[in-house]
Protein backbone atom coordinates (compact mmCIF):
# COMPACT_ATOMS: atom_id res chain seq x y z
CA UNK A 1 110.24 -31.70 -47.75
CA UNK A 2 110.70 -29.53 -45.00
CA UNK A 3 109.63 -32.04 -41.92
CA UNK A 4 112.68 -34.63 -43.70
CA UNK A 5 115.00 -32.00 -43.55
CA UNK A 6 114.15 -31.23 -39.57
CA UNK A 7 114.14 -34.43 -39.12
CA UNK A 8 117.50 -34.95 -40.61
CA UNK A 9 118.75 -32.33 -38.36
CA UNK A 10 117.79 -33.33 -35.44
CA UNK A 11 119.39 -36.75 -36.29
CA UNK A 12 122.75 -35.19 -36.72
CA UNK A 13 122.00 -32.98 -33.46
CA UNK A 14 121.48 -36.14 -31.43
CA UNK A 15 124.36 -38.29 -33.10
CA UNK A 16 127.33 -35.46 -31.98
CA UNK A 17 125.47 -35.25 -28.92
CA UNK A 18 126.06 -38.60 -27.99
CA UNK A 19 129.95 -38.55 -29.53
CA UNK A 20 130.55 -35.40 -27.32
CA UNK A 21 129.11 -37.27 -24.54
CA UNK A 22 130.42 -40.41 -24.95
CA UNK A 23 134.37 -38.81 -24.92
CA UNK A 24 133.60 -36.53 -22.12
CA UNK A 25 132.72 -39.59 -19.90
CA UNK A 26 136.16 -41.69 -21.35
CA UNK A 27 137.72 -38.30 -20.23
CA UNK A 28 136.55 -37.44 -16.36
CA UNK A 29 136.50 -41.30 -16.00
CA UNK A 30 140.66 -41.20 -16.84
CA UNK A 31 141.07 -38.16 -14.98
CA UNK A 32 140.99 -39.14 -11.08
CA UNK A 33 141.97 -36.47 -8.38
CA UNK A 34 143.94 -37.48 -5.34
CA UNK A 35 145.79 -36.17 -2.10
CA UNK A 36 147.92 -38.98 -1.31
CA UNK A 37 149.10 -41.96 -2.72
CA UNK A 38 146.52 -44.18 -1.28
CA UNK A 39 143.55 -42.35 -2.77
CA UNK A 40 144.58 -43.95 -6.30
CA UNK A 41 143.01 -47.07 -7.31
CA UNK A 42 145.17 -50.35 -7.83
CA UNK A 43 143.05 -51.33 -10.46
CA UNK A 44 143.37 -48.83 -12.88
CA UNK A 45 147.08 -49.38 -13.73
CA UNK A 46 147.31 -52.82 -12.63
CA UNK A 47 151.39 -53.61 -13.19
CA UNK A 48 152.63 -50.66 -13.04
CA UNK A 49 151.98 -48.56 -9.24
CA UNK A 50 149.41 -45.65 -8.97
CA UNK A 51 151.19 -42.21 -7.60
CA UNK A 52 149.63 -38.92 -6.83
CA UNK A 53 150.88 -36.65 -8.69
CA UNK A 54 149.89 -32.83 -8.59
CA UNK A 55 146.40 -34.24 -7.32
CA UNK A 56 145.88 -36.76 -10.21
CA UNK A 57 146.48 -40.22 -9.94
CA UNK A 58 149.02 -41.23 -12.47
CA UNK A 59 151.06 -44.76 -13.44
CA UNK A 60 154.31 -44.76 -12.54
């Protein structure tokens, strides 16, 4: 009974592990740092124009 209930936790351990992971990497990946304009990739915010502001690339 004991070994199914480990087991079960270590389940659940892995599971939020990988949710945790999973959003930080959707969350650095957004995040892109910058000094000038040029730094920010076209791609990213394709109709609108990539601007560096206060070191992040944002869509403007």
């Amino acid at each position: 009974m004991q070994k199914k209930k480990n087991m079960a936790q270590m389940h659940l351990f892995v599971y939020i592990f990988i949710i945790i992971l999973s959003l930080f990497i959707a969350v650095t990946n957004a995040l892109i740092f910058c000094f000038e304009d040029i730094n920010c990739p076209f791609d990213k915010c394709f109709p609108q124009l990539p601007k560096c502001i206060n070191s992040f690339c944002e869509c403007v």
